[in-house]
C-alpha atoms as a PDB file:
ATOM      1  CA  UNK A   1      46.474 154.073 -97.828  1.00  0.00           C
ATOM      2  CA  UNK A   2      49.332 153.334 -95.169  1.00  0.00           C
ATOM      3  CA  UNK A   3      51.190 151.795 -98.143  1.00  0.00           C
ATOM      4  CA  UNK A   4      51.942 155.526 -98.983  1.00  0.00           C
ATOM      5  CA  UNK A   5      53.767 156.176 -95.688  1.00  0.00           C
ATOM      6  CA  UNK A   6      57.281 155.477 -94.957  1.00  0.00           C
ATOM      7  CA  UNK A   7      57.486 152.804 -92.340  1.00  0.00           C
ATOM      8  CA  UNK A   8      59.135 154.731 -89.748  1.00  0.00           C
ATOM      9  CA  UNK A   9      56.571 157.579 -90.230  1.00  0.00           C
ATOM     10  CA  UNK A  10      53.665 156.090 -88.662  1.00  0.00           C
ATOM     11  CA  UNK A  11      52.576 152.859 -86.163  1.00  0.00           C
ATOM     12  CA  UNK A  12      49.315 151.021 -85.701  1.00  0.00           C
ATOM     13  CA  UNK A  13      48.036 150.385 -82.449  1.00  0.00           C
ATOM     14  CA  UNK A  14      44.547 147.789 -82.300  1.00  0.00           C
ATOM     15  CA  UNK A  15      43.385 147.867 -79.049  1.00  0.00           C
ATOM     16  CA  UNK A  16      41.408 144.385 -78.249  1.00  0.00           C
ATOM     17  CA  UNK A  17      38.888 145.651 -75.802  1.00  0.00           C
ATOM     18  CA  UNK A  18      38.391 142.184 -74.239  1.00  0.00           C
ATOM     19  CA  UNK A  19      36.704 141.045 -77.037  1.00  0.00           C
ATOM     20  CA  UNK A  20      35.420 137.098 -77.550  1.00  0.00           C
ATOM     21  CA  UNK A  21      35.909 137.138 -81.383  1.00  0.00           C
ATOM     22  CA  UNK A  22      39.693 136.754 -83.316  1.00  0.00           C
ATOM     23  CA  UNK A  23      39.843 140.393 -82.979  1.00  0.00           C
ATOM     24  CA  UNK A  24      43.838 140.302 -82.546  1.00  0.00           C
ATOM     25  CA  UNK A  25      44.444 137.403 -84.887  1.00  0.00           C
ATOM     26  CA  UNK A  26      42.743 139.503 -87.643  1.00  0.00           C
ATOM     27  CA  UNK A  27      44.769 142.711 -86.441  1.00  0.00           C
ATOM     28  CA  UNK A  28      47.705 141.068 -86.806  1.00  0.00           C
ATOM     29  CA  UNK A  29      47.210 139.825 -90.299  1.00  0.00           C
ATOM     30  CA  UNK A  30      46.023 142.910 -91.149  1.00  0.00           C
ATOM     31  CA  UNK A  31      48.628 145.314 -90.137  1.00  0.00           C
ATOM     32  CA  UNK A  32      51.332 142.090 -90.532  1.00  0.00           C
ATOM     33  CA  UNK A  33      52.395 144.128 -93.079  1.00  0.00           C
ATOM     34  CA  UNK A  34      53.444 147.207 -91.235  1.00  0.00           C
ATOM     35  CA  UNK A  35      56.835 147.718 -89.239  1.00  0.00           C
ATOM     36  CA  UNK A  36      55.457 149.268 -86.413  1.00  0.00           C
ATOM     37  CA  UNK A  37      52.084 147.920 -85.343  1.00  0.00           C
ATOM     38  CA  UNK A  38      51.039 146.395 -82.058  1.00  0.00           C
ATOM     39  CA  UNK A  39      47.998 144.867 -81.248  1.00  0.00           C
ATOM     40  CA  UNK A  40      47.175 145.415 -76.831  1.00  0.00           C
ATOM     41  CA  UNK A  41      44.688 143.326 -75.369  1.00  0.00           C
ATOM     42  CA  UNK A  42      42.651 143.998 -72.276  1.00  0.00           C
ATOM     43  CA  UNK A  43      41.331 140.915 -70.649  1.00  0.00           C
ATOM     44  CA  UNK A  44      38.011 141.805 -70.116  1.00  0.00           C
ATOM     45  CA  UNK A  45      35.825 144.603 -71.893  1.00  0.00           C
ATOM     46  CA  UNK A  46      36.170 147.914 -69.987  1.00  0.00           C
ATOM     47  CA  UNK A  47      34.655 149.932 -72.726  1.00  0.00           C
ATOM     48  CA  UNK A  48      35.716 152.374 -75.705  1.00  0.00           C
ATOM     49  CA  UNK A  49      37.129 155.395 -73.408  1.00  0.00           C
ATOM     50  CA  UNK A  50      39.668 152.317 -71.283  1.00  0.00           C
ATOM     51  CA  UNK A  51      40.588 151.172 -74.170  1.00  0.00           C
ATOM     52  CA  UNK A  52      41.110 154.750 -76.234  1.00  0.00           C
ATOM     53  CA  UNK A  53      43.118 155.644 -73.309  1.00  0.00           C
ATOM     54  CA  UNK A  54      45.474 152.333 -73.347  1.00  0.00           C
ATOM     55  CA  UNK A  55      45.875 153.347 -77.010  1.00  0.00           C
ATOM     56  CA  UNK A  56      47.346 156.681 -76.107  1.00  0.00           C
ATOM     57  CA  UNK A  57      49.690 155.618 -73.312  1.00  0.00           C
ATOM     58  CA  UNK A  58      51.367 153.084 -75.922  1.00  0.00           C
ATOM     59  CA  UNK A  59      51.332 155.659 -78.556  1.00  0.00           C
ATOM     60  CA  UNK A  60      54.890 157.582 -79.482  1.00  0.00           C
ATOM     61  CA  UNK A  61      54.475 159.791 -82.586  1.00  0.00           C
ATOM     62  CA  UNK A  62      53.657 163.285 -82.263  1.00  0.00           C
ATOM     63  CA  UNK A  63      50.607 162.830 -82.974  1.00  0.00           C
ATOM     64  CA  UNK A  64      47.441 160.493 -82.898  1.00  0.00           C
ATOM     65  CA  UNK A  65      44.939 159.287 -84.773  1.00  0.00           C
ATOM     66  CA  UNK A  66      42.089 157.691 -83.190  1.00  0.00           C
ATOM     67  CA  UNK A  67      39.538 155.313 -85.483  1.00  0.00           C
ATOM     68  CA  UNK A  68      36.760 152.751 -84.934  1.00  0.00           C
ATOM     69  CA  UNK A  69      37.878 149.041 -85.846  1.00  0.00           C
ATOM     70  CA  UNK A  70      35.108 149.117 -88.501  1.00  0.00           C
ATOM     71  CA  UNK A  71      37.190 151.396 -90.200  1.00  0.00           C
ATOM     72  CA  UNK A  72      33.772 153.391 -91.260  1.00  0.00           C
ATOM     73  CA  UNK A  73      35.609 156.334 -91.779  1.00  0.00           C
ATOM     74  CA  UNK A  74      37.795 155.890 -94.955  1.00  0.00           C
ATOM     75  CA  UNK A  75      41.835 156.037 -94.575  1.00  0.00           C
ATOM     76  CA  UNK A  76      42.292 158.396 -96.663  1.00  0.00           C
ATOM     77  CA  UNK A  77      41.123 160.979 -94.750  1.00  0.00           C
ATOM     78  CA  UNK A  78      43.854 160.636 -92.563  1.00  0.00           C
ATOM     79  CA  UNK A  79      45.993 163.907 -94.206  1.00  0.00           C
ATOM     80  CA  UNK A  80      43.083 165.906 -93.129  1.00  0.00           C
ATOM     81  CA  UNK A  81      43.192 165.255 -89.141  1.00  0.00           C
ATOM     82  CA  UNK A  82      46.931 165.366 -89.609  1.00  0.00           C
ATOM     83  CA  UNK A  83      46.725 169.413 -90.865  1.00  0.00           C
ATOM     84  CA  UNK A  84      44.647 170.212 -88.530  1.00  0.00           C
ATOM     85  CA  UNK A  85      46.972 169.167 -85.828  1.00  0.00           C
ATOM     86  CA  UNK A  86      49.396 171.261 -87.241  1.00  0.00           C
ATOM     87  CA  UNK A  87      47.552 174.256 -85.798  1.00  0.00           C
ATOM     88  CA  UNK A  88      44.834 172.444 -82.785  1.00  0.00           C
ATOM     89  CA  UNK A  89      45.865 170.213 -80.023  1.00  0.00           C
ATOM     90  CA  UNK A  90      42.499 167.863 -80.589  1.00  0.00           C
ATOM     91  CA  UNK A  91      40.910 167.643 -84.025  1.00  0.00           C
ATOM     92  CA  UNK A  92      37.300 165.763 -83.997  1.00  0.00           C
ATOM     93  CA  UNK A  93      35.893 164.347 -86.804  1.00  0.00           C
ATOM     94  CA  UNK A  94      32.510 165.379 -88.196  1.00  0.00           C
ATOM     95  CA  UNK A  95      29.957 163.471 -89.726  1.00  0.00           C
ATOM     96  CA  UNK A  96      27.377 165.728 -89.374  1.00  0.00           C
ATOM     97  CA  UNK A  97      25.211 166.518 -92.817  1.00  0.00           C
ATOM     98  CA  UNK A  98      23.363 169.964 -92.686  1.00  0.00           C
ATOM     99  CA  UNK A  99      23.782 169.695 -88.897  1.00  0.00           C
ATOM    100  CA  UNK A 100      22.284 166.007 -88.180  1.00  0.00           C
ATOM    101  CA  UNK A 101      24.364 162.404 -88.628  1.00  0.00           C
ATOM    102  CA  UNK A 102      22.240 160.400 -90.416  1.00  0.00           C
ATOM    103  CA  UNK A 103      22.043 156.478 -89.737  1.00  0.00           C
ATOM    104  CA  UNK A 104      20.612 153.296 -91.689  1.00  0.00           C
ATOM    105  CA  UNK A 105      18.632 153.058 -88.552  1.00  0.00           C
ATOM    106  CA  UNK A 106      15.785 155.646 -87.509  1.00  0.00           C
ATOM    107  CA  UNK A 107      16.304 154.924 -84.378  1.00  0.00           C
ATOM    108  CA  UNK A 108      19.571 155.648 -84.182  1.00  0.00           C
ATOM    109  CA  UNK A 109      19.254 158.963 -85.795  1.00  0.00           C
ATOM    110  CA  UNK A 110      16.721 159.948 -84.024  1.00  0.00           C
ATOM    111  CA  UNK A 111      18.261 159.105 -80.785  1.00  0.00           C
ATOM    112  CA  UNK A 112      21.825 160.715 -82.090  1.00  0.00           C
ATOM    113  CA  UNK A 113      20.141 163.619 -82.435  1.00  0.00           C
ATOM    114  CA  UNK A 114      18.322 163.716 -79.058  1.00  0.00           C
ATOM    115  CA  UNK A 115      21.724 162.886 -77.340  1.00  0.00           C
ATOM    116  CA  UNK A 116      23.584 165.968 -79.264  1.00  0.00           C
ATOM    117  CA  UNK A 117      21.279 168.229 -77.494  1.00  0.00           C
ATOM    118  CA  UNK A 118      21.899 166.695 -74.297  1.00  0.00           C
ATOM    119  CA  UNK A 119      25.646 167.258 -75.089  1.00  0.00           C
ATOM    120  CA  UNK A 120      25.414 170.848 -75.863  1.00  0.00           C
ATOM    121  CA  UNK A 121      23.025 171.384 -72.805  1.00  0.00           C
ATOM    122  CA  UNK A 122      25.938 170.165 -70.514  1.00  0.00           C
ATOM    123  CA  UNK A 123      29.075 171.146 -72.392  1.00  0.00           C
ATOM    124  CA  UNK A 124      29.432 174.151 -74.164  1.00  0.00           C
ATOM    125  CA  UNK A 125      30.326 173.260 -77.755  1.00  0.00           C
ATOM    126  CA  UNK A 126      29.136 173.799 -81.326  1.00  0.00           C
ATOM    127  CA  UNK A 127      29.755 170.389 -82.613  1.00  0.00           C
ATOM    128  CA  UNK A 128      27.375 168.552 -84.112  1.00  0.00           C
ATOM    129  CA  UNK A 129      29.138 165.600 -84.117  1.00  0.00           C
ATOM    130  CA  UNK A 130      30.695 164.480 -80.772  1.00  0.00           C
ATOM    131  CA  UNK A 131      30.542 160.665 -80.946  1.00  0.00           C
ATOM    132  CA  UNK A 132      32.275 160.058 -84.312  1.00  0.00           C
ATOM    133  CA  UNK A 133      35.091 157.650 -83.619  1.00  0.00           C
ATOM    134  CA  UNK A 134      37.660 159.667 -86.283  1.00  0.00           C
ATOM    135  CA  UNK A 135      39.594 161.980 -84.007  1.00  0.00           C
ATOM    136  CA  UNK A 136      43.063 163.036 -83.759  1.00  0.00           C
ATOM    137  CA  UNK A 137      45.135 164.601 -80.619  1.00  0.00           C
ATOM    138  CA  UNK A 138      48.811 165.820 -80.277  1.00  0.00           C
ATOM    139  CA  UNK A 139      50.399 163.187 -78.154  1.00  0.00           C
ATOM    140  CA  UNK A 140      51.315 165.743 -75.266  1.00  0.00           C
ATOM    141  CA  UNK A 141      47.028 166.570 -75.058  1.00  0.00           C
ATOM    142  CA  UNK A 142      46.182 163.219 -75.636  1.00  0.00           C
ATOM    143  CA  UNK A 143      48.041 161.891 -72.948  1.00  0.00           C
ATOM    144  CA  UNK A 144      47.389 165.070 -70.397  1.00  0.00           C
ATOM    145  CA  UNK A 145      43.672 164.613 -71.149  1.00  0.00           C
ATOM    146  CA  UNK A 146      44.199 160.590 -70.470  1.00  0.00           C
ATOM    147  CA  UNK A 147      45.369 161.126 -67.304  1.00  0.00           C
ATOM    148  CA  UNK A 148      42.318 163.147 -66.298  1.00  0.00           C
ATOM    149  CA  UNK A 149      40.003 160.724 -67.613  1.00  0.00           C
ATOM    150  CA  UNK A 150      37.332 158.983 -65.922  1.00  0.00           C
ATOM    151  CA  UNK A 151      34.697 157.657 -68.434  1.00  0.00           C
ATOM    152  CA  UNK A 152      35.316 154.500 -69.730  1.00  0.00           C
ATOM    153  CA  UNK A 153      32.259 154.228 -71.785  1.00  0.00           C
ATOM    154  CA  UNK A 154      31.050 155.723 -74.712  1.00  0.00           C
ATOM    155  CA  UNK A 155      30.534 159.096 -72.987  1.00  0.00           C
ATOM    156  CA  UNK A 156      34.063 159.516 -73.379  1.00  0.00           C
ATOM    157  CA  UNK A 157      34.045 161.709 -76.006  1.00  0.00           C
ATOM    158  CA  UNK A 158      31.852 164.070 -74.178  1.00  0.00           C
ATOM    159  CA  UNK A 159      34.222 164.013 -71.335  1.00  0.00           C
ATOM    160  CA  UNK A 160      37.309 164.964 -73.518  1.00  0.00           C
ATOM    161  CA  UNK A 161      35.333 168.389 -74.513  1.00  0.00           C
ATOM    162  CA  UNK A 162      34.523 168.977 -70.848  1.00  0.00           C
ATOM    163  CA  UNK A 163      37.862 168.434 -69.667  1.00  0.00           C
ATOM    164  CA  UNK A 164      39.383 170.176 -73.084  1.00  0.00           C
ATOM    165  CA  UNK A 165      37.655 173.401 -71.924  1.00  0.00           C
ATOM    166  CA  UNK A 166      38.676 173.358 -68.524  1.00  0.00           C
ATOM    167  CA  UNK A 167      42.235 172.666 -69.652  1.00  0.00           C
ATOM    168  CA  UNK A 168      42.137 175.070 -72.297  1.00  0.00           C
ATOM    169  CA  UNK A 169      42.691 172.991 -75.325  1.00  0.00           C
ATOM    170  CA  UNK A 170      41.443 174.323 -78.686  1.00  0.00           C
ATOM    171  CA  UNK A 171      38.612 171.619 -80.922  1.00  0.00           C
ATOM    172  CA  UNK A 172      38.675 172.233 -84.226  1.00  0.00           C
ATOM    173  CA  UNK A 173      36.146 170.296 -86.788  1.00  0.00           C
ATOM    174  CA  UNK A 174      36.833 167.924 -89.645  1.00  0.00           C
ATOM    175  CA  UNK A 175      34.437 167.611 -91.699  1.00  0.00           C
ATOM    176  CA  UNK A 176      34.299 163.500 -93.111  1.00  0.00           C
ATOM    177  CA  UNK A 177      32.512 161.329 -94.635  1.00  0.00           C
ATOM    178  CA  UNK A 178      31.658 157.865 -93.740  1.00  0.00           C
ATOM    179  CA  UNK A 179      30.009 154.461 -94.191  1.00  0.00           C
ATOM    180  CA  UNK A 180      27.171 153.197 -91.426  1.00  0.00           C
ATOM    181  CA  UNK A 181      28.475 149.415 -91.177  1.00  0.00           C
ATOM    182  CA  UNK A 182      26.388 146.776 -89.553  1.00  0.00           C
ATOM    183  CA  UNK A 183      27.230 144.960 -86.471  1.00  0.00           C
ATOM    184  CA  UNK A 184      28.046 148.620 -84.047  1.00  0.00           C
ATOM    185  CA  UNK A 185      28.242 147.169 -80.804  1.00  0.00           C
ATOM    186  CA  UNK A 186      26.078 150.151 -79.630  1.00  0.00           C
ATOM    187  CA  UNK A 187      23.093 149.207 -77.914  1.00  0.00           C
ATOM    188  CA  UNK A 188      20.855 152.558 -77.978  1.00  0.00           C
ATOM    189  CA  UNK A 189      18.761 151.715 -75.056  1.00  0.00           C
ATOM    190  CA  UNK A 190      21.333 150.414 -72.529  1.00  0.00           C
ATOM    191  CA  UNK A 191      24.088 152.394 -73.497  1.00  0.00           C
ATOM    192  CA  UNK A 192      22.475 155.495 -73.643  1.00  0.00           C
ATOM    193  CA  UNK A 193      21.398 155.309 -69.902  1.00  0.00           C
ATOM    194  CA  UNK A 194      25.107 154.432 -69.014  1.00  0.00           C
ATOM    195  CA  UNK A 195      26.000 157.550 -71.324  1.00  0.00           C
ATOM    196  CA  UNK A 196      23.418 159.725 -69.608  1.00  0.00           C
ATOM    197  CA  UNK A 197      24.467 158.487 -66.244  1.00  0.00           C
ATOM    198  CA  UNK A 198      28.069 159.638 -67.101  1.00  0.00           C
ATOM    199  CA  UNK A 199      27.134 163.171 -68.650  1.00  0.00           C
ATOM    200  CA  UNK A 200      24.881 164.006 -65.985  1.00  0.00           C
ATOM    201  CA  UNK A 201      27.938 163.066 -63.814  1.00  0.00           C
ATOM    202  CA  UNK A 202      30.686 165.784 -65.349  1.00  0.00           C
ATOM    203  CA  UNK A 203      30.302 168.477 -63.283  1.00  0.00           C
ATOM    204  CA  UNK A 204      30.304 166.507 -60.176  1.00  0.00           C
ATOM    205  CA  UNK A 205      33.328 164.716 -60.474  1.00  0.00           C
ATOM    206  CA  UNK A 206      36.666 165.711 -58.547  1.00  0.00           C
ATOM    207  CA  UNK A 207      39.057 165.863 -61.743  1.00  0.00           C
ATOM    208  CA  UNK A 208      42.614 165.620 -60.264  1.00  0.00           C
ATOM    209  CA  UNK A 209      45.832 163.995 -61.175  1.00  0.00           C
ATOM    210  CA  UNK A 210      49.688 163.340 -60.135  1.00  0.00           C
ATOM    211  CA  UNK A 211      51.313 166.584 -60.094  1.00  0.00           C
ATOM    212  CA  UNK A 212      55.129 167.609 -60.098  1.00  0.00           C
ATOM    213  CA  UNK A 213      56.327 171.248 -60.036  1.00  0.00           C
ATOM    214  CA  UNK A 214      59.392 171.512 -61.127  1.00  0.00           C
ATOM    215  CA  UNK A 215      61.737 174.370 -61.951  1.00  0.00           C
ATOM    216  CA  UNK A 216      60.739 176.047 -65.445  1.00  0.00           C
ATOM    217  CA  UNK A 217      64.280 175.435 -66.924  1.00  0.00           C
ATOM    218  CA  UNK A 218      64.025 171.426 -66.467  1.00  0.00           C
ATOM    219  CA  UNK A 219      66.459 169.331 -67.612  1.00  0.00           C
ATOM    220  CA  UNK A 220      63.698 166.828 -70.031  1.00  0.00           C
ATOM    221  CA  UNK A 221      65.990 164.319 -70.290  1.00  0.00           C
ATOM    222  CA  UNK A 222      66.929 164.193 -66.595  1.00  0.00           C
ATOM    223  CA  UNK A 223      63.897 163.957 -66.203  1.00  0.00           C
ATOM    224  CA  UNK A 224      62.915 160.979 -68.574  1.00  0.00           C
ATOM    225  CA  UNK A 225      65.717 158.875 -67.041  1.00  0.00           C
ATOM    226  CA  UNK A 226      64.416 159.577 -63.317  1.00  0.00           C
ATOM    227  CA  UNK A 227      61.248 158.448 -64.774  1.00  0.00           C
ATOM    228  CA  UNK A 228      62.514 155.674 -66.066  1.00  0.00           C
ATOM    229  CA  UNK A 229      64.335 154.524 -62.777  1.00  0.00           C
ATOM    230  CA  UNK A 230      60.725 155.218 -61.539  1.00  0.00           C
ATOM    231  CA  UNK A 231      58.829 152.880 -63.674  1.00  0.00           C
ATOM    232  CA  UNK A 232      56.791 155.342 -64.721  1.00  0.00           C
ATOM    233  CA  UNK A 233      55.727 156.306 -68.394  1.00  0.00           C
ATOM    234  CA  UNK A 234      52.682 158.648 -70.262  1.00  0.00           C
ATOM    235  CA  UNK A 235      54.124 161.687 -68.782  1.00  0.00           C
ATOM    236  CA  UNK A 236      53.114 165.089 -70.152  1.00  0.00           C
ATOM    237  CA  UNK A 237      55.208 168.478 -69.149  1.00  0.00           C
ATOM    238  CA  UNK A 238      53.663 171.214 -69.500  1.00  0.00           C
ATOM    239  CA  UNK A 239      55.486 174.315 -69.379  1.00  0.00           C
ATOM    240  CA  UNK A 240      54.885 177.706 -67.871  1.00  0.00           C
ATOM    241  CA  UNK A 241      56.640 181.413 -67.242  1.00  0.00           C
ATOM    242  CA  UNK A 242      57.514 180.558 -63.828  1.00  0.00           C
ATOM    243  CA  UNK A 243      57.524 176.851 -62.921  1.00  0.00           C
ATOM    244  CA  UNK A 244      56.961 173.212 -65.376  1.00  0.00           C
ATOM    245  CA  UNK A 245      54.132 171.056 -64.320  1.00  0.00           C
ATOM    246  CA  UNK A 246      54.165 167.023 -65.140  1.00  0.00           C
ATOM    247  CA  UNK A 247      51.332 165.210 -65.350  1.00  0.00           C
ATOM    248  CA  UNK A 248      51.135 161.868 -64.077  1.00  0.00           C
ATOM    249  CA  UNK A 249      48.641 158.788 -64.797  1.00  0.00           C
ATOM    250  CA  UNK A 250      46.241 158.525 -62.286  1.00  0.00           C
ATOM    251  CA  UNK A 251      47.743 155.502 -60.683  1.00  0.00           C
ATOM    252  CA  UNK A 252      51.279 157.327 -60.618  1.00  0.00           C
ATOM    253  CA  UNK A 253      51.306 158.725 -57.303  1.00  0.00           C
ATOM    254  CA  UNK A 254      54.193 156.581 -55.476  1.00  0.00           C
ATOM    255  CA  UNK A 255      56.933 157.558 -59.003  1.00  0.00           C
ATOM    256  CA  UNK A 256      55.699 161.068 -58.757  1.00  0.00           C
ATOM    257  CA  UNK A 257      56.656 161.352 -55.368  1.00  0.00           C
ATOM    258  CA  UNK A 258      59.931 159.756 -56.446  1.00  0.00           C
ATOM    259  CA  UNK A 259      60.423 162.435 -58.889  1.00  0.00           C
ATOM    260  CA  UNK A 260      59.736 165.573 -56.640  1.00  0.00           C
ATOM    261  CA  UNK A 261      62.231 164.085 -54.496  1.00  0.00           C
ATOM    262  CA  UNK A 262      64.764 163.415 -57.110  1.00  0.00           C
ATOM    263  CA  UNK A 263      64.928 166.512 -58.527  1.00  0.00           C
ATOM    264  CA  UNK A 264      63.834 169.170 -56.026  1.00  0.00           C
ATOM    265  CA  UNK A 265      60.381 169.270 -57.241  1.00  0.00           C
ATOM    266  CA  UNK A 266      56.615 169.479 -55.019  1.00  0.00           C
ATOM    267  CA  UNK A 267      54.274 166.945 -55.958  1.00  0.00           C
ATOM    268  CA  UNK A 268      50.481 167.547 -55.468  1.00  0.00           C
ATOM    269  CA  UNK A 269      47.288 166.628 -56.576  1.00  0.00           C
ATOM    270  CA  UNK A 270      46.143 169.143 -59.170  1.00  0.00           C
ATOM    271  CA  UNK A 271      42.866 170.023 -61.123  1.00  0.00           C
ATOM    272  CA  UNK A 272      42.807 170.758 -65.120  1.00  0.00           C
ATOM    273  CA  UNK A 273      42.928 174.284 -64.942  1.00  0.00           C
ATOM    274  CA  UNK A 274      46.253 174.206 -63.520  1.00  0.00           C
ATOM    275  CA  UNK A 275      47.326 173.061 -67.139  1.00  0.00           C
ATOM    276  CA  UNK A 276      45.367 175.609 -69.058  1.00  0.00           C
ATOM    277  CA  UNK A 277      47.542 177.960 -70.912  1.00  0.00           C
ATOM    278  CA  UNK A 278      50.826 175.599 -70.776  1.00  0.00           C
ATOM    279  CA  UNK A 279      52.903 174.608 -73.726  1.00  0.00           C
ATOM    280  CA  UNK A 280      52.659 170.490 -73.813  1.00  0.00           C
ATOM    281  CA  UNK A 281      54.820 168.241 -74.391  1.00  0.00           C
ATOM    282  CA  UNK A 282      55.041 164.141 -74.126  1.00  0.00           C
ATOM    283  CA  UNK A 283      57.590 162.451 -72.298  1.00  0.00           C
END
């Protein structure tokens, strides 16, 4: 399927999550292949929403397409979560059959099921589906709702609708189909009390990140090269009537500073819904 795409069209990122098999060797012979692929390694296993988020921040095409390494959703899907980025900032992939996902396991569908209700008790959203590993995000959402995230398990997903709806983004569904492949490294009992543990723990959290206000006319270049100078990359400006907001990683405190200062901006900590309603863009 990537065979069809012009080199300098796409990249592949393979994010080795700490992992104790030949995870990147494989990658790499692979995706040898392709121009632009990269294989980033984290030394020890933080967990799918870490290592979806060190995806993102390495990521530079307009947008991004996020997939399980068992490649259970078939490539060729791909076109589909591209068109609906054209018109939706996060597309999520569905795998949802008359409403319920059905696994090899009983278990597992029974429990899938079980946890969906959960979800839609403590985020409001009709998707049926929100732990399939097919989703897609413009680069300036992805990266704005990176830098608000705190989940680094599974739950993840369920934390990108809760902070999508406090930051205004739009879902929309793709409907896909799929293959359940052995080996998931899911283990329903254990993970589902860490995934519980983080849902239950949503509302509580204090979601804030690196903040500069800047003028709304901004020179974006100016401002990439003071970020530069800073150290500091995965910025996301997001524009407004009055005044142009950029978003910071969580750990960029020290260059935003640098940046207010630099170009006559405030920096602050901020919450989501000071993003809602923006125009986003990656810088």
């Amino acid at each position: 399927m990537l065979s069809k795409f012009e080199d300098t069209a796409f990249e592949v990122i393979v994010v080795d999550d700490g992992s104790s098999d030949d995870t990147g060797r494989l990658a790499a012979t692979i995706y040898g292949d392709v121009a632009q692929h990269f294989v980033v390694r984290q030394e020890s296993n933080r967990g799918k929403g870490a290592a979806v988020r060190l995806g993102i921040s390495a990521a530079k095409g307009n947008k991004v397409i996020v997939c399980d390494a068992d490649m259970a959703i078939d490539p060729a899907q791909i076109p589909l979560m591209m068109e609906a980025l054209g018109d939706s900032p996060i597309a999520a992939g569905s795998r949802a059959l008359h409403g319920r996902i059905h696994y090899e396991s009983r278990l597992r569908t029974a429990s899938g099921a079980a946890f969906n209700r959960l979800v839609r008790r403590y985020v409001s959203t009709n998707l049926r589906d929100t732990q399939c590993g097919f989703k897609g995000f413009q680069l300036g959402a992805a990266r704005l709702l990176g830098a608000f995230g705190l989940v680094d398990g599974f739950a993840y997903d369920v934390e990108m609708l809760f902070l999508a709806q406090r930051l205004g983004l739009d879902v929309t569904s793709v409907a896909v189909t799929w293959n359940d492949v052995a080996g998931s490294s899911v283990r329903v009992l254990a993970d589902s009390r860490t995934m519980l543990r983080d849902i239950r723990s949503l509302r509580s959290n204090q979601y804030e990140c690196p903040t500069v206000t800047l003028r709304s006319d901004v020179d974006v270049a100016e401002l990439r090269s003071v970020a530069r100078e800073s150290r500091q990359s995965g910025l996301v400006i997001a524009h407004g009537e009055g005044d142009s907001l950029v978003a910071l990683p969580r750990d960029g405190a020290l260059a935003g500073i640098e940046i207010a200062k630099r170009l006559g901006g405030t920096f602050a900590l901020c919450a989501p819904e000071s993003f809602a309603g923006r125009n986003l863009r990656a810088v």
